[in-house]
PDB file of N, CA and C in Angstrom:
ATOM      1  N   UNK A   1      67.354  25.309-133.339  1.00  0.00           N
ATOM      2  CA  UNK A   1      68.152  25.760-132.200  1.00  0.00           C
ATOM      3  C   UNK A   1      67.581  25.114-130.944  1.00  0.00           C
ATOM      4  N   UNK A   2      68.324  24.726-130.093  1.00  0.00           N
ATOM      5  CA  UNK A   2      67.727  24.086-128.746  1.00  0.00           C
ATOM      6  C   UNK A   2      68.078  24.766-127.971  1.00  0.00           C
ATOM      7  N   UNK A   3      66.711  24.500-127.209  1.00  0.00           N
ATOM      8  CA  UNK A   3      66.405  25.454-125.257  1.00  0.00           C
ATOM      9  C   UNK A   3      68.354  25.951-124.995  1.00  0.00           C
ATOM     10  N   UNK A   4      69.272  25.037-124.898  1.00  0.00           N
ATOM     11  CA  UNK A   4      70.606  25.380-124.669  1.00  0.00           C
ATOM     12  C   UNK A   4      71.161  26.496-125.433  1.00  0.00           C
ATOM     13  N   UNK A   5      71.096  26.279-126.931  1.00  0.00           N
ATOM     14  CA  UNK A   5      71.795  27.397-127.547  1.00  0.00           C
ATOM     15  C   UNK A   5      71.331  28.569-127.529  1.00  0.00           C
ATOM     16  N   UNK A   6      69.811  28.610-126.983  1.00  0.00           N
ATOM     17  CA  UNK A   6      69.216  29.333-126.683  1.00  0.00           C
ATOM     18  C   UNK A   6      69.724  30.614-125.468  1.00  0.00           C
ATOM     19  N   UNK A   7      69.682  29.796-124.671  1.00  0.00           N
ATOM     20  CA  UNK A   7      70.159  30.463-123.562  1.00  0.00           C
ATOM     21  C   UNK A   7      72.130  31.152-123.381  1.00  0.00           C
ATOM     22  N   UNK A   8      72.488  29.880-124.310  1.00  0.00           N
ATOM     23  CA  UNK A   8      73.641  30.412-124.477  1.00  0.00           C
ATOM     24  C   UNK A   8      74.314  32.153-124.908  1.00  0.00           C
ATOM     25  N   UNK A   9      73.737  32.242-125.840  1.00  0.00           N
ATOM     26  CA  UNK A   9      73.031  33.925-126.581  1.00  0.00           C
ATOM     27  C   UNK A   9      72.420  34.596-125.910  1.00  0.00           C
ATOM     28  N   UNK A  10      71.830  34.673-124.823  1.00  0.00           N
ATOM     29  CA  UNK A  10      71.043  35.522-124.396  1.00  0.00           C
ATOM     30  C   UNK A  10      72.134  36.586-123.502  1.00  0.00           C
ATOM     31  N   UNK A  11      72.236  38.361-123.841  1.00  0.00           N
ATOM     32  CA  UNK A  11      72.417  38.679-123.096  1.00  0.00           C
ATOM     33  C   UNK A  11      71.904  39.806-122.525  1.00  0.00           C
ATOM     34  N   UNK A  12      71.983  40.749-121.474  1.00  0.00           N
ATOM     35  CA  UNK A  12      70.713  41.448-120.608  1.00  0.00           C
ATOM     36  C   UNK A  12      71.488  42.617-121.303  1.00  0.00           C
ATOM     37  N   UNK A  13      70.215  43.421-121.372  1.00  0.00           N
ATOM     38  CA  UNK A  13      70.578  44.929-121.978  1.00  0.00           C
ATOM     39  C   UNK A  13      70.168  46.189-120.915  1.00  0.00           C
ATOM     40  N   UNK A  14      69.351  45.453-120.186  1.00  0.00           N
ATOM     41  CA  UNK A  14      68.936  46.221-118.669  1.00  0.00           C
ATOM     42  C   UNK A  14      68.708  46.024-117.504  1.00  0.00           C
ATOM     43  N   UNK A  15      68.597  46.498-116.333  1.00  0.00           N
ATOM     44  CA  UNK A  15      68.480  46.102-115.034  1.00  0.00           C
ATOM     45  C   UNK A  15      68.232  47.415-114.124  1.00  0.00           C
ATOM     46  N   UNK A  16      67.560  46.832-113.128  1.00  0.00           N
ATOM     47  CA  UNK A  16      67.034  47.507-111.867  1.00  0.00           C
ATOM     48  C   UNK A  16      66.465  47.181-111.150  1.00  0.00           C
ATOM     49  N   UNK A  17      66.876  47.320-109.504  1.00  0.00           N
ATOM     50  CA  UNK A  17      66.586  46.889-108.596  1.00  0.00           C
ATOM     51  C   UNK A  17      65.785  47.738-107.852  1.00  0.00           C
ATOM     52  N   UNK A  18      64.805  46.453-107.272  1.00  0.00           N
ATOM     53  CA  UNK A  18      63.197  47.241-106.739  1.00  0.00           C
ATOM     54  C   UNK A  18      63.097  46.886-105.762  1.00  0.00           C
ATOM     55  N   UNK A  19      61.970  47.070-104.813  1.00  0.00           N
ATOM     56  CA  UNK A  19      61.780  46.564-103.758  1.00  0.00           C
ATOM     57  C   UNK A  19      62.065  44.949-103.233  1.00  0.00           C
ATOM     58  N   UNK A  20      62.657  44.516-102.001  1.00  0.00           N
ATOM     59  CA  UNK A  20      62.103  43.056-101.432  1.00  0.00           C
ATOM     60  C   UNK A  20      63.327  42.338-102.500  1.00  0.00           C
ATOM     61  N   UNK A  21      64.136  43.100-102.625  1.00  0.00           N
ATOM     62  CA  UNK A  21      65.352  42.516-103.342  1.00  0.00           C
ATOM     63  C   UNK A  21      64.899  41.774-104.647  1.00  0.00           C
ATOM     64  N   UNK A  22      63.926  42.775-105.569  1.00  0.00           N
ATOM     65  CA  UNK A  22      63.827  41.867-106.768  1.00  0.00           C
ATOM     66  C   UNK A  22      64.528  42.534-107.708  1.00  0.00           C
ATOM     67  N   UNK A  23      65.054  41.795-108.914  1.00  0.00           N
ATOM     68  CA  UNK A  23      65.844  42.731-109.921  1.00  0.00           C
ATOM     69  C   UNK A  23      65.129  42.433-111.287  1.00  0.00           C
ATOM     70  N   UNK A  24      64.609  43.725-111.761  1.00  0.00           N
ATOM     71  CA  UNK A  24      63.858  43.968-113.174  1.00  0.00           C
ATOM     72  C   UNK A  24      64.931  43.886-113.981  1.00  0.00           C
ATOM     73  N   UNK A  25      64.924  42.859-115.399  1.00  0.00           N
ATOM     74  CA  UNK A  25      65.765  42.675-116.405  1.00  0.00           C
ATOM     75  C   UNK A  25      65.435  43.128-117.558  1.00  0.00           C
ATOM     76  N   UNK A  26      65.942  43.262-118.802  1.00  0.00           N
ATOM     77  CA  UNK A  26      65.346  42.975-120.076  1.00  0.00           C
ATOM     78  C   UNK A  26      66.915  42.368-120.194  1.00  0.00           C
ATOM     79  N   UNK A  27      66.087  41.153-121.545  1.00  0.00           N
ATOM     80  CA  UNK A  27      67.205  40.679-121.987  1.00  0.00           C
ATOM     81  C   UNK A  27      67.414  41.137-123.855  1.00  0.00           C
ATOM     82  N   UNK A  28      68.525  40.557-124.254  1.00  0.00           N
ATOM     83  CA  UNK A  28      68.795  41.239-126.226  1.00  0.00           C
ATOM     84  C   UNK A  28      67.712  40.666-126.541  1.00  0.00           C
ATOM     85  N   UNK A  29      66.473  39.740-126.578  1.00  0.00           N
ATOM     86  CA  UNK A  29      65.410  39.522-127.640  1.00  0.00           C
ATOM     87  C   UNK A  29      63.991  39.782-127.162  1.00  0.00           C
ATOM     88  N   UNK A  30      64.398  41.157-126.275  1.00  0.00           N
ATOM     89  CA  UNK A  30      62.923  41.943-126.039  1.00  0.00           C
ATOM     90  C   UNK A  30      62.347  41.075-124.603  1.00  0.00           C
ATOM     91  N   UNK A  31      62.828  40.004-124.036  1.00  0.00           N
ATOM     92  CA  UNK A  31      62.453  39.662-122.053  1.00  0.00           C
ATOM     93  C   UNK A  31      62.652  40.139-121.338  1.00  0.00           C
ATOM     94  N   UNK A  32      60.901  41.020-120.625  1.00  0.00           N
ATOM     95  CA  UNK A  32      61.446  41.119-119.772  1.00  0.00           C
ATOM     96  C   UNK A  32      60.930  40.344-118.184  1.00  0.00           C
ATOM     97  N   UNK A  33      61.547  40.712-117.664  1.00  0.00           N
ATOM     98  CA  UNK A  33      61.321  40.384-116.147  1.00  0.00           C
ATOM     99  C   UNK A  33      61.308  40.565-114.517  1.00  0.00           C
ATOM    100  N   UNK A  34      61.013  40.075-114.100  1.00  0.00           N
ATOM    101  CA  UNK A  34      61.578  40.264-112.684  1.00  0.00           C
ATOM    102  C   UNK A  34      62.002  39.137-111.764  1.00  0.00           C
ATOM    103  N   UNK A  35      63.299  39.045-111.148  1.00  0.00           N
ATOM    104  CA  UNK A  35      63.919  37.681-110.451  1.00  0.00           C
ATOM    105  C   UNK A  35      64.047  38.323-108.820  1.00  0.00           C
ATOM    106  N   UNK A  36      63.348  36.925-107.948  1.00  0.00           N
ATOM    107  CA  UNK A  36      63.766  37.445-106.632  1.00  0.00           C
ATOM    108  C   UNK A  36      64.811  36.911-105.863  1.00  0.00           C
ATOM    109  N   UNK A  37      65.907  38.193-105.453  1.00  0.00           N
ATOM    110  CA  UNK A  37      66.965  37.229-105.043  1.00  0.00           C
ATOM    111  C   UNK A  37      67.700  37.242-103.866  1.00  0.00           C
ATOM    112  N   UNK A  38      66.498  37.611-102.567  1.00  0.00           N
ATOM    113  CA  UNK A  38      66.627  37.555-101.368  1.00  0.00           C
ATOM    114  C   UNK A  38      66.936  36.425-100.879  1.00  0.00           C
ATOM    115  N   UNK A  39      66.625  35.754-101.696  1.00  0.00           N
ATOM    116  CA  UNK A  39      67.081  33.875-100.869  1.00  0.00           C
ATOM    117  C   UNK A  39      68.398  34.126-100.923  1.00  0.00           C
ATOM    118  N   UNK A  40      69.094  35.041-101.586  1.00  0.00           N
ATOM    119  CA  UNK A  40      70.727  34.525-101.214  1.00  0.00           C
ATOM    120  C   UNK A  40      71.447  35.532-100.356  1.00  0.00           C
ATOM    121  N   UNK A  41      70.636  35.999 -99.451  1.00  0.00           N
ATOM    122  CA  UNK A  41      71.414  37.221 -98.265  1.00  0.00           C
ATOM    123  C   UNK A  41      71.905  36.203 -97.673  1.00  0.00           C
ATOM    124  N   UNK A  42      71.910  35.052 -97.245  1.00  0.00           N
ATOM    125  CA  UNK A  42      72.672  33.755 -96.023  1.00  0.00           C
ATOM    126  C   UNK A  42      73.950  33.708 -96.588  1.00  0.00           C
ATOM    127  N   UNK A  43      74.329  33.729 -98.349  1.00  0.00           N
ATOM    128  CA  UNK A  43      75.340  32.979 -98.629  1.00  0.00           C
ATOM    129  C   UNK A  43      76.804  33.930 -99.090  1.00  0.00           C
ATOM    130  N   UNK A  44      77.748  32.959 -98.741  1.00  0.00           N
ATOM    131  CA  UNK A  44      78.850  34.545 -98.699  1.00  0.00           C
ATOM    132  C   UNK A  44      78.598  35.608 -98.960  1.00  0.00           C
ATOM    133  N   UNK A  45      79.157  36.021-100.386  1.00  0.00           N
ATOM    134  CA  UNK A  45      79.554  37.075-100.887  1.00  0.00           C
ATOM    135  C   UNK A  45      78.286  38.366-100.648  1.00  0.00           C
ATOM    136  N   UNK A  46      76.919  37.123-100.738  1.00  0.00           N
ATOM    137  CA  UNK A  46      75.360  37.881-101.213  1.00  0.00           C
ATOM    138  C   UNK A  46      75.026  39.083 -99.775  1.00  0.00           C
ATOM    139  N   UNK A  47      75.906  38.587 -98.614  1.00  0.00           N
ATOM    140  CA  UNK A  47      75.497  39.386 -97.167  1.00  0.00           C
ATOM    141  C   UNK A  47      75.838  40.431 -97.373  1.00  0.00           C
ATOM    142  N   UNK A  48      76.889  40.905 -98.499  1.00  0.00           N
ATOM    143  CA  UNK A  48      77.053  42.635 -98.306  1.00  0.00           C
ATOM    144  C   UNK A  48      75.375  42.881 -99.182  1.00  0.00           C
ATOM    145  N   UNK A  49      74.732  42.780 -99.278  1.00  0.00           N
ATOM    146  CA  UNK A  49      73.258  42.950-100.110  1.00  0.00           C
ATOM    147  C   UNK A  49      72.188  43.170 -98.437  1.00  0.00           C
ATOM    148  N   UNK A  50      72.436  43.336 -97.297  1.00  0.00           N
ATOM    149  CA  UNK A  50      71.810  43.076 -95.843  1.00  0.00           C
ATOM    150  C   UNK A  50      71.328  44.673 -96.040  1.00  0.00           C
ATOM    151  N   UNK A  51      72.752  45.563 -96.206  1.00  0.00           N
ATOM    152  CA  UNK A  51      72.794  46.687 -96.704  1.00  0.00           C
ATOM    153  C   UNK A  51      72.089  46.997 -98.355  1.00  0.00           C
ATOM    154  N   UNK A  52      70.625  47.565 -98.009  1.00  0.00           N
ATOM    155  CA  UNK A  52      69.693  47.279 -98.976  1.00  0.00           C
ATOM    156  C   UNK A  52      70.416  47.793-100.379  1.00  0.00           C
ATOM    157  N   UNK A  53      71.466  49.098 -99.545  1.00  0.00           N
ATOM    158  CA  UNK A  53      72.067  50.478-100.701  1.00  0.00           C
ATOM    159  C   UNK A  53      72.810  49.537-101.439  1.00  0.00           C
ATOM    160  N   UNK A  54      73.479  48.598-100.760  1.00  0.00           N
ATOM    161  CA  UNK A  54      74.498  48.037-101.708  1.00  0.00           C
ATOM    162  C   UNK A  54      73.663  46.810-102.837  1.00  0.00           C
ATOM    163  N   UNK A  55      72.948  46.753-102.730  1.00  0.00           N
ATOM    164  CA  UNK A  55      72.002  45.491-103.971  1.00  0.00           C
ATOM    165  C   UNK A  55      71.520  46.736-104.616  1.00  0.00           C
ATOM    166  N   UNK A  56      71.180  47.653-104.103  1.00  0.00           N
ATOM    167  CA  UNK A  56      70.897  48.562-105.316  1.00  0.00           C
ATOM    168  C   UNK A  56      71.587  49.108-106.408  1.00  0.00           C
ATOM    169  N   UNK A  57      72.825  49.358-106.218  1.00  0.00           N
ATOM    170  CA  UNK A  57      74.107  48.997-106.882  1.00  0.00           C
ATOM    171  C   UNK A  57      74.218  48.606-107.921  1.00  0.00           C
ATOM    172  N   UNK A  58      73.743  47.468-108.513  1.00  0.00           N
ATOM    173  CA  UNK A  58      73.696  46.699-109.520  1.00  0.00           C
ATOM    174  C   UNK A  58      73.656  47.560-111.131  1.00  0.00           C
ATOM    175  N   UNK A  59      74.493  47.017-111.931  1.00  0.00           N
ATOM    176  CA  UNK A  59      74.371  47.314-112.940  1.00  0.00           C
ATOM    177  C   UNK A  59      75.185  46.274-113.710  1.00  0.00           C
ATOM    178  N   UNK A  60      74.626  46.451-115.574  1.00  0.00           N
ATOM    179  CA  UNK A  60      74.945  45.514-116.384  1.00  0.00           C
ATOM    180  C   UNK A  60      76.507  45.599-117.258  1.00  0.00           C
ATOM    181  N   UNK A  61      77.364  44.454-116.603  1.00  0.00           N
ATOM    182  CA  UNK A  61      78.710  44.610-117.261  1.00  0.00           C
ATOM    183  C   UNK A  61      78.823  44.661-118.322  1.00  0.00           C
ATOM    184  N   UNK A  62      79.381  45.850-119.559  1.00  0.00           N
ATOM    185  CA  UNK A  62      79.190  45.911-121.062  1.00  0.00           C
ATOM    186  C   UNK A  62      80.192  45.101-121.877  1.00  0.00           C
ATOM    187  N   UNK A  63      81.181  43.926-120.749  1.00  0.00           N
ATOM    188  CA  UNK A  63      81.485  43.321-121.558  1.00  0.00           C
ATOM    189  C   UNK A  63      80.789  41.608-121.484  1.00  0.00           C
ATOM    190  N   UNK A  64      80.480  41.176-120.552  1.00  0.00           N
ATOM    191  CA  UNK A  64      79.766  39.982-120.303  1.00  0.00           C
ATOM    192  C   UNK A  64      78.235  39.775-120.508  1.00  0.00           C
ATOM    193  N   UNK A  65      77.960  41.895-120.420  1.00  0.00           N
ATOM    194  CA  UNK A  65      76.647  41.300-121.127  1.00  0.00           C
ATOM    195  C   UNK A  65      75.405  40.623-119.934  1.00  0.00           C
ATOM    196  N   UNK A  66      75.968  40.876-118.260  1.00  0.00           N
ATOM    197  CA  UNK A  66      75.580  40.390-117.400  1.00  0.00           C
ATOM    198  C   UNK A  66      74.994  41.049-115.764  1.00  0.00           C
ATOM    199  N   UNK A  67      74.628  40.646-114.973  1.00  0.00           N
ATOM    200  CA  UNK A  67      74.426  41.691-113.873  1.00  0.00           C
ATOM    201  C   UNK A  67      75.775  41.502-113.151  1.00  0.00           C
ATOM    202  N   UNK A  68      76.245  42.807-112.262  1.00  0.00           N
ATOM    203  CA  UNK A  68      77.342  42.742-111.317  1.00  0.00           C
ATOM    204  C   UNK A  68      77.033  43.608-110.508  1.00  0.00           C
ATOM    205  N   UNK A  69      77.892  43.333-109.435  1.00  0.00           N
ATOM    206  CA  UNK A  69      78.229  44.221-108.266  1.00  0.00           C
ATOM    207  C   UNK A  69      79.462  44.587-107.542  1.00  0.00           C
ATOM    208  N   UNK A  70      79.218  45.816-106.878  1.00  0.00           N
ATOM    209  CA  UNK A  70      81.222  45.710-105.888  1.00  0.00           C
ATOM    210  C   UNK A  70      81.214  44.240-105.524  1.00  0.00           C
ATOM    211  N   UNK A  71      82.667  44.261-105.021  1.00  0.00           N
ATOM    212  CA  UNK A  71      82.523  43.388-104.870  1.00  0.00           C
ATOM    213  C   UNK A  71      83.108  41.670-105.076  1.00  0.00           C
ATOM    214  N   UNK A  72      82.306  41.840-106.893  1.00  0.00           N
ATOM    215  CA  UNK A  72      82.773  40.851-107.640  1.00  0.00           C
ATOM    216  C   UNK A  72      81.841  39.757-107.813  1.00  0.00           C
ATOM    217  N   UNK A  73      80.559  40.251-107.321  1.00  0.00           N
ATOM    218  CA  UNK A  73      79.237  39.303-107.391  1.00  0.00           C
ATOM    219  C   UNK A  73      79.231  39.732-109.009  1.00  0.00           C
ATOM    220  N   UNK A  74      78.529  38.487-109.135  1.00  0.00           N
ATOM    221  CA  UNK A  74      78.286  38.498-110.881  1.00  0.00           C
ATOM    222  C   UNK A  74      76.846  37.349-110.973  1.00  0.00           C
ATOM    223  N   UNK A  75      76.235  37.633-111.539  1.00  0.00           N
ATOM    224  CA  UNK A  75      75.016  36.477-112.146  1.00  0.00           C
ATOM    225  C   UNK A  75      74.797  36.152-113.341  1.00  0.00           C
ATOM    226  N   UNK A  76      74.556  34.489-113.362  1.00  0.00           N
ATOM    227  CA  UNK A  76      74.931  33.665-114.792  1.00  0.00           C
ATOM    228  C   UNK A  76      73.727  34.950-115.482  1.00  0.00           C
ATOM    229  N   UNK A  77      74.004  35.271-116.271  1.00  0.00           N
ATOM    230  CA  UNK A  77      72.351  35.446-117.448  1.00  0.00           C
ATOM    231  C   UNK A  77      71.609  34.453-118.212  1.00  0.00           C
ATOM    232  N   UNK A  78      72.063  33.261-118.437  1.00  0.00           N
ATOM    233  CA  UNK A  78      71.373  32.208-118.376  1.00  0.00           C
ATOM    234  C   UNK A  78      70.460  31.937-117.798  1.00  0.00           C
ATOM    235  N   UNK A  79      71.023  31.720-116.683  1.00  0.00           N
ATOM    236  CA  UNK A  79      69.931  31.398-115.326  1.00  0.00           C
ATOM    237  C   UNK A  79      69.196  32.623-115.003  1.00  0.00           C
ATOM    238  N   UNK A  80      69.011  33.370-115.127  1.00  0.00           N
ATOM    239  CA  UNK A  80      68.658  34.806-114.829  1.00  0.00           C
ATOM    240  C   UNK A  80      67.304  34.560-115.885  1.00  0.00           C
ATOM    241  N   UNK A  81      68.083  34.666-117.628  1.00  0.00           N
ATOM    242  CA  UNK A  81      66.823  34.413-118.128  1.00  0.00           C
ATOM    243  C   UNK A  81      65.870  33.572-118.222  1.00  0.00           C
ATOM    244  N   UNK A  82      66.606  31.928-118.019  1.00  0.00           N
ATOM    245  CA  UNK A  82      65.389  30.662-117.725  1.00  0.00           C
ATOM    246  C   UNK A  82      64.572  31.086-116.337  1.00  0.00           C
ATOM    247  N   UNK A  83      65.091  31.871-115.333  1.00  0.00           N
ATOM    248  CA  UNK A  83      64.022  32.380-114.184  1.00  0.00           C
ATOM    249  C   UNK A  83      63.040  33.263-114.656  1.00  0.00           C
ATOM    250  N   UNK A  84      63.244  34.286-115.305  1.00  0.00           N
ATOM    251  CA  UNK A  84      62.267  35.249-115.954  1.00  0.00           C
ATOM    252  C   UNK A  84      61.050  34.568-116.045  1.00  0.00           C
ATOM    253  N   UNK A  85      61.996  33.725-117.625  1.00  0.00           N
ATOM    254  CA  UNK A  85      60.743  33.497-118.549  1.00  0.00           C
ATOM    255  C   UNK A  85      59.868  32.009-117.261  1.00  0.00           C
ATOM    256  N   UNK A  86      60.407  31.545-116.181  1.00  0.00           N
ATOM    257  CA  UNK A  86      59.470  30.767-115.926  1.00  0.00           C
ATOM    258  C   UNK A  86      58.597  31.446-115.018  1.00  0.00           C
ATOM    259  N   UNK A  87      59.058  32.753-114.389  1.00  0.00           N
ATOM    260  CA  UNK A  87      58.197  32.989-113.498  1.00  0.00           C
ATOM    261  C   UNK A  87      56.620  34.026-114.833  1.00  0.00           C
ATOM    262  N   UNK A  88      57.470  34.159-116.132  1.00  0.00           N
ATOM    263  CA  UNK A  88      56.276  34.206-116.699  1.00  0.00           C
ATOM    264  C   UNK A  88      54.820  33.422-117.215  1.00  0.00           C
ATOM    265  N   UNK A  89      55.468  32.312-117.290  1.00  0.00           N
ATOM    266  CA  UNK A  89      54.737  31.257-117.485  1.00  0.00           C
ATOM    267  C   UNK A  89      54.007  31.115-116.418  1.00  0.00           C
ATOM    268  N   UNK A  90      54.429  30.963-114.533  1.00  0.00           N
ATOM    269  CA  UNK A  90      53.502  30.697-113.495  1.00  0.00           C
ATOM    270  C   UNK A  90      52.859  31.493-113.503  1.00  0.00           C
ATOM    271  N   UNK A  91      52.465  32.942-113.989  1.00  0.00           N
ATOM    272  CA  UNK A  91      51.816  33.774-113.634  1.00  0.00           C
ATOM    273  C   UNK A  91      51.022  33.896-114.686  1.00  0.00           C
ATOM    274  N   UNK A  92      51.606  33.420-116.210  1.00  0.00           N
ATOM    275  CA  UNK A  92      50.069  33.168-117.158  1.00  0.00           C
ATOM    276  C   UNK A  92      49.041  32.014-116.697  1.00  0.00           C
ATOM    277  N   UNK A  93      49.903  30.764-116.020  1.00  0.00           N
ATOM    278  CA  UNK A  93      49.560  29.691-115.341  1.00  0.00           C
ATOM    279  C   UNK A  93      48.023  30.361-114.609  1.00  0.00           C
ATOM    280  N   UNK A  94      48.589  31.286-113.861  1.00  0.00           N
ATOM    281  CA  UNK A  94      47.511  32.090-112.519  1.00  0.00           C
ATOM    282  C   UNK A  94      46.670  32.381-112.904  1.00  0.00           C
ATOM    283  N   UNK A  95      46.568  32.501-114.372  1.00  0.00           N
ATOM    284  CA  UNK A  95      45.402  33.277-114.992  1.00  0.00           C
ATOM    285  C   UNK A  95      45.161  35.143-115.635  1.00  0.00           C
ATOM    286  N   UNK A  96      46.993  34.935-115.128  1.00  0.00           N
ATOM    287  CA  UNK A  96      47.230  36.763-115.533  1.00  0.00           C
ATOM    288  C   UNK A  96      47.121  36.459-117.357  1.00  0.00           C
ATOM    289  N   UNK A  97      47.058  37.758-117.958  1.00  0.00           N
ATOM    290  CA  UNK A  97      47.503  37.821-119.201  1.00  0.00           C
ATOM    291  C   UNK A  97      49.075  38.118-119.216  1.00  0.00           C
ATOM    292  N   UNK A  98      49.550  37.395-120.089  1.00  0.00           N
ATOM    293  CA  UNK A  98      50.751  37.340-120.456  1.00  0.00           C
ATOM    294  C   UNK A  98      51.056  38.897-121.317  1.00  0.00           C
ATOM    295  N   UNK A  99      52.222  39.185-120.909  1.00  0.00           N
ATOM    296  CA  UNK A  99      52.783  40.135-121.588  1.00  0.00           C
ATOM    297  C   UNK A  99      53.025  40.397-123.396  1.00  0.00           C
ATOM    298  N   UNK A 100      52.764  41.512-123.498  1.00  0.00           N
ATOM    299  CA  UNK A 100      52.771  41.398-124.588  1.00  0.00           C
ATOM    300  C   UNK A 100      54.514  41.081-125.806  1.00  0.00           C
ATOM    301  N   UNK A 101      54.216  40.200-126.796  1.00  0.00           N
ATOM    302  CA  UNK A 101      55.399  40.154-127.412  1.00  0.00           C
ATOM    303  C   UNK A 101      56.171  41.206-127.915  1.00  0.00           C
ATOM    304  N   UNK A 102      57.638  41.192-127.887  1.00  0.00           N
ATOM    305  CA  UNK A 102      58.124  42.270-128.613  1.00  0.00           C
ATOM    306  C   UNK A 102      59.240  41.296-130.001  1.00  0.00           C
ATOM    307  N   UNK A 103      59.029  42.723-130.794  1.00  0.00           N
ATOM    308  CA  UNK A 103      60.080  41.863-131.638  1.00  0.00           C
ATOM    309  C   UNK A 103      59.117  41.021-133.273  1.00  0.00           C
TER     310      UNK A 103
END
């Protein structure tokens, strides 16, 4: 299977939003994570999120399998999960211990 089909399959089974606009994931093969996604308060749709209540909002659509919001904001889970898993890697990088496997 390649990195692509990989990601293709992946979809999120949880979510929650935490402080500093980060959103805690798990995805279907036991990832989890955290993505920060304050960089996108500048760009259209993302400014109703200024209003902290409304990014809190967030929850996982049970048919896409994905994050959403009022609205009509939606995020690839693809990209969601290749962010996870890299910000896991920079932080084993750092010298943290890596999380433990599930599965």
């Amino acid at each position: 299977m390649t990195m692509h089909e990989e990601l293709d399959t992946m979809r999120i089974t949880a979510c929650k939003a935490e402080e500093d606009y980060k959103l805690w994931l798990r995805f279907e093969d036991g990832l989890e994570g955290r993505v920060f996604l304050g960089n996108l308060l500048e760009i259209g749709a993302f400014q109703l999120w200024r209003d902290v209540r409304e990014f809190e909002k967030v929850s996982v659509d049970p048919e896409t399998a994905t994050v959403t919001w009022d609205g009509g904001i939606r995020l690839d889970a693809d990209i969601l999960y290749h962010d996870v898993k890299a910000n896991q890697i920079q932080r084993v990088g750092a010298g943290e211990i890596p999380p433990p496997a599930v599965g």
